[in-house]
Protein backbone atom coordinates (compact mmCIF):
# COMPACT_ATOMS: atom_id res chain seq x y z
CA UNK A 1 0.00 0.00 0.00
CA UNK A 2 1.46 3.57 -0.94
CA UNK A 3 0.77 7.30 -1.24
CA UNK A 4 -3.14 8.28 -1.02
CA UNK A 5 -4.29 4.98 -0.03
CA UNK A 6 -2.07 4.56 2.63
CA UNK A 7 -2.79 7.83 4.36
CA UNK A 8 -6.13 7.40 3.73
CA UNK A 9 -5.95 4.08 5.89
CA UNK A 10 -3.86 5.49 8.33
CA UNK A 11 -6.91 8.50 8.73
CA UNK A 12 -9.14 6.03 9.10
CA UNK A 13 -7.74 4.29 12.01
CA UNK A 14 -6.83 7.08 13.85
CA UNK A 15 -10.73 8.13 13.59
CA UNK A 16 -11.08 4.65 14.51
CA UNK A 17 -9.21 4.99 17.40
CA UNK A 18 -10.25 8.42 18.54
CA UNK A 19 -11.44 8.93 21.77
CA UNK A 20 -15.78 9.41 21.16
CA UNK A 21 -15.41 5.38 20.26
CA UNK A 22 -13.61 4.49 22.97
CA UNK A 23 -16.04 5.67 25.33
CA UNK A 24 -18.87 4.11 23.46
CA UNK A 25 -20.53 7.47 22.43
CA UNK A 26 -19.33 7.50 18.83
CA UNK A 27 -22.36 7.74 15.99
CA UNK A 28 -22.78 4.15 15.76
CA UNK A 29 -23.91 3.41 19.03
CA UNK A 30 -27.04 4.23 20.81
CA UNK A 31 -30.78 3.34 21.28
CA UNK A 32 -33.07 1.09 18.50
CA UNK A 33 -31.79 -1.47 15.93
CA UNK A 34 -28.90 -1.87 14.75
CA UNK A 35 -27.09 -0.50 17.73
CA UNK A 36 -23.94 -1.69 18.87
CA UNK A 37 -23.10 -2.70 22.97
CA UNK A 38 -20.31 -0.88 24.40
CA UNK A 39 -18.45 -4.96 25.19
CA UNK A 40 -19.07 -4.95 21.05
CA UNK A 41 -17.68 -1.27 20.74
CA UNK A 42 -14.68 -2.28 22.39
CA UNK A 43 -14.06 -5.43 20.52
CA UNK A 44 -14.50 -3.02 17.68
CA UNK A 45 -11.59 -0.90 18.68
CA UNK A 46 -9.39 -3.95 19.86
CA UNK A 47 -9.68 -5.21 16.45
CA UNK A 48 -9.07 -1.82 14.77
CA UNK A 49 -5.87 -1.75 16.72
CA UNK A 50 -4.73 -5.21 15.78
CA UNK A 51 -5.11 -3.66 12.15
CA UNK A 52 -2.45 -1.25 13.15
CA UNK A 53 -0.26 -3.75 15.21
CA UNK A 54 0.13 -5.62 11.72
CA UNK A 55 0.57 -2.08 9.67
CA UNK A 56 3.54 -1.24 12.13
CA UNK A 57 5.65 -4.58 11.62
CA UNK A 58 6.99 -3.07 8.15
CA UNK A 59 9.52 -0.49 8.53
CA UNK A 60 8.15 1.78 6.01
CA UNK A 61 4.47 1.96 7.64
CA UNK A 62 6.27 2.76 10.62
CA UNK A 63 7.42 6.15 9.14
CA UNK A 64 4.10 6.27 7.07
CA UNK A 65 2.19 6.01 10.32
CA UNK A 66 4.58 8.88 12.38
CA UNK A 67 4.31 11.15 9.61
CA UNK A 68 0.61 11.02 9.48
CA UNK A 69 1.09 12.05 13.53
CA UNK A 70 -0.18 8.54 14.30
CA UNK A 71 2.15 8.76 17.99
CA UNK A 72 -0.21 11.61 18.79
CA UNK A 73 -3.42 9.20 18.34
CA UNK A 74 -1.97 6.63 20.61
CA UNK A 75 -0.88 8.63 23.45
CA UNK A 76 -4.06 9.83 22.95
CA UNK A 77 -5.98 6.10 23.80
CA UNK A 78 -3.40 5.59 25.78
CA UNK A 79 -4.21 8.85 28.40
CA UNK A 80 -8.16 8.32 28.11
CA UNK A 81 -7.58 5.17 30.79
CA UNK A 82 -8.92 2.19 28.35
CA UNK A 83 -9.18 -1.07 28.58
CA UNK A 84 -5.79 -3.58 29.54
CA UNK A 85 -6.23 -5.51 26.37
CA UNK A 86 -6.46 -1.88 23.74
CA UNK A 87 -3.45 -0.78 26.55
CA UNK A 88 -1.74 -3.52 25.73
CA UNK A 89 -2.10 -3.24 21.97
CA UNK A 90 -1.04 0.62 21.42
CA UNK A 91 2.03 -0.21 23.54
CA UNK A 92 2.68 -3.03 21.22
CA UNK A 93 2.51 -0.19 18.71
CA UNK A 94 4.83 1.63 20.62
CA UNK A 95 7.12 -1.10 20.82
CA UNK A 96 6.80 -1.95 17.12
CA UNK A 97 7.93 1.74 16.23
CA UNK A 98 10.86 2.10 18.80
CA UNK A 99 12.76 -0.79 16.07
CA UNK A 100 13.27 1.96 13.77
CA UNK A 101 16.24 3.81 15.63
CA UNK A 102 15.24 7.49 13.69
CA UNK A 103 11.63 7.20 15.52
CA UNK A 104 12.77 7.14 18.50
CA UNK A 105 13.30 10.84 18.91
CA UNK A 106 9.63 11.24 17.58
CA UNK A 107 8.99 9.31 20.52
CA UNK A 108 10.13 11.23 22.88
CA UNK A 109 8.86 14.67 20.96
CA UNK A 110 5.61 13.11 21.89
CA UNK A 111 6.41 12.56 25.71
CA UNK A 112 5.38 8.38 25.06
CA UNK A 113 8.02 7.29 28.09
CA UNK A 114 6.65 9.27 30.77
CA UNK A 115 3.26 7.84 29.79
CA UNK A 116 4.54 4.59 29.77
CA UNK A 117 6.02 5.07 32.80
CA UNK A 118 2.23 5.97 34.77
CA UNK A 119 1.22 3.12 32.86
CA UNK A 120 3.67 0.75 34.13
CA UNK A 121 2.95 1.96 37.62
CA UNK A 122 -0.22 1.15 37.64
CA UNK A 123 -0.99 -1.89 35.57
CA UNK A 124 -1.97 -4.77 37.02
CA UNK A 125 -1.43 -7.17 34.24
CA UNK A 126 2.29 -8.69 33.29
CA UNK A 127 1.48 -8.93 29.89
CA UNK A 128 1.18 -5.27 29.71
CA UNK A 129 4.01 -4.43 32.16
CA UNK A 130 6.50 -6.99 30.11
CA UNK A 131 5.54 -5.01 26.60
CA UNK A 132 6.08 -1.79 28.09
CA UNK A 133 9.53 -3.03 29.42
CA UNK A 134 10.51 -4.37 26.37
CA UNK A 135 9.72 -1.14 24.33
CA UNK A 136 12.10 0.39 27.02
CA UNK A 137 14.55 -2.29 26.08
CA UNK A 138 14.40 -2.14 22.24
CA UNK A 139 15.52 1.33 22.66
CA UNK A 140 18.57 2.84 24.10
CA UNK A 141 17.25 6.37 23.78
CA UNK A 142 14.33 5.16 25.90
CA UNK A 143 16.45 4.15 28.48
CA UNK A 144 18.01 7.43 28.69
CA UNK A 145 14.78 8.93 28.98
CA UNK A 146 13.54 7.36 31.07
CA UNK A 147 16.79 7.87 33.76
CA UNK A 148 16.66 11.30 33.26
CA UNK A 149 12.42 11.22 34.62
């Protein structure tokens, strides 16, 4: 995928992913027919994320998806308190992105380590503490970030 289509996609998941679906409230939920259950609203968004997750494992969607300011959308989710499981899957993003060594000071434009850090101080789950510690690994520049918190 290249050029218009790819930004196109990349638009759409960051509308995807904005905040009025996480919540539920987005135009496709409500009362009557045809409505969908915030448990189906966030399987919804868990599966829109997985989209990304797969998007991110090529280098050049990684740049694609920085340049369309696609760190801003996931610190984004990432502050609005959701779900372990979407957590889990934008740091995976995260993670996926600090492989590409010229990123990494996007990264850190976009203040993703002190986030991570709240995160990792209040998670509960290991999965989601054990991503977040790997995207700390991946990444030397992360680690000096993250000493100089």
């Amino acid at each position: 995928m290249e050029g218009s289509d790819l930004n196109y996609y990349f638009n759409w998941i960051k509308s995807q992913l904005s905040s009025q679906n996480l919540h539920g409230s987005g135009p496709e939920t409500g009362t009557g027919a045809g409505t969908i259950s915030p448990s189906e609203s966030s399987q919804y968004v868990q599966c829109v994320a997985g989209c990304l997750q797969l998007m991110l494992r090529v280098n050049e969607y990684r740049f694609a998806w920085v340049e369309a300011d696609g760190v801003n959308c996931i610190t984004a989710v990432l502050s609005n308190k959701c779900g372990f499981q979407l957590q889990y899957q934008m740091i995976f993003c995260i993670w996926l992105l600090a492989f590409s060594p010229q990123l990494c000071e996007q990264l850190r434009r976009y203040n993703v380590v002190p986030a991570l850090s709240d995160i990792l101080q209040e998670s509960v789950k290991e999965k989601v503490t054990r991503i977040i510690l790997a995207a700390f690994r991946v990444s030397g520049e992360f680690c000096t970030c993250l000493v100089s918190l």
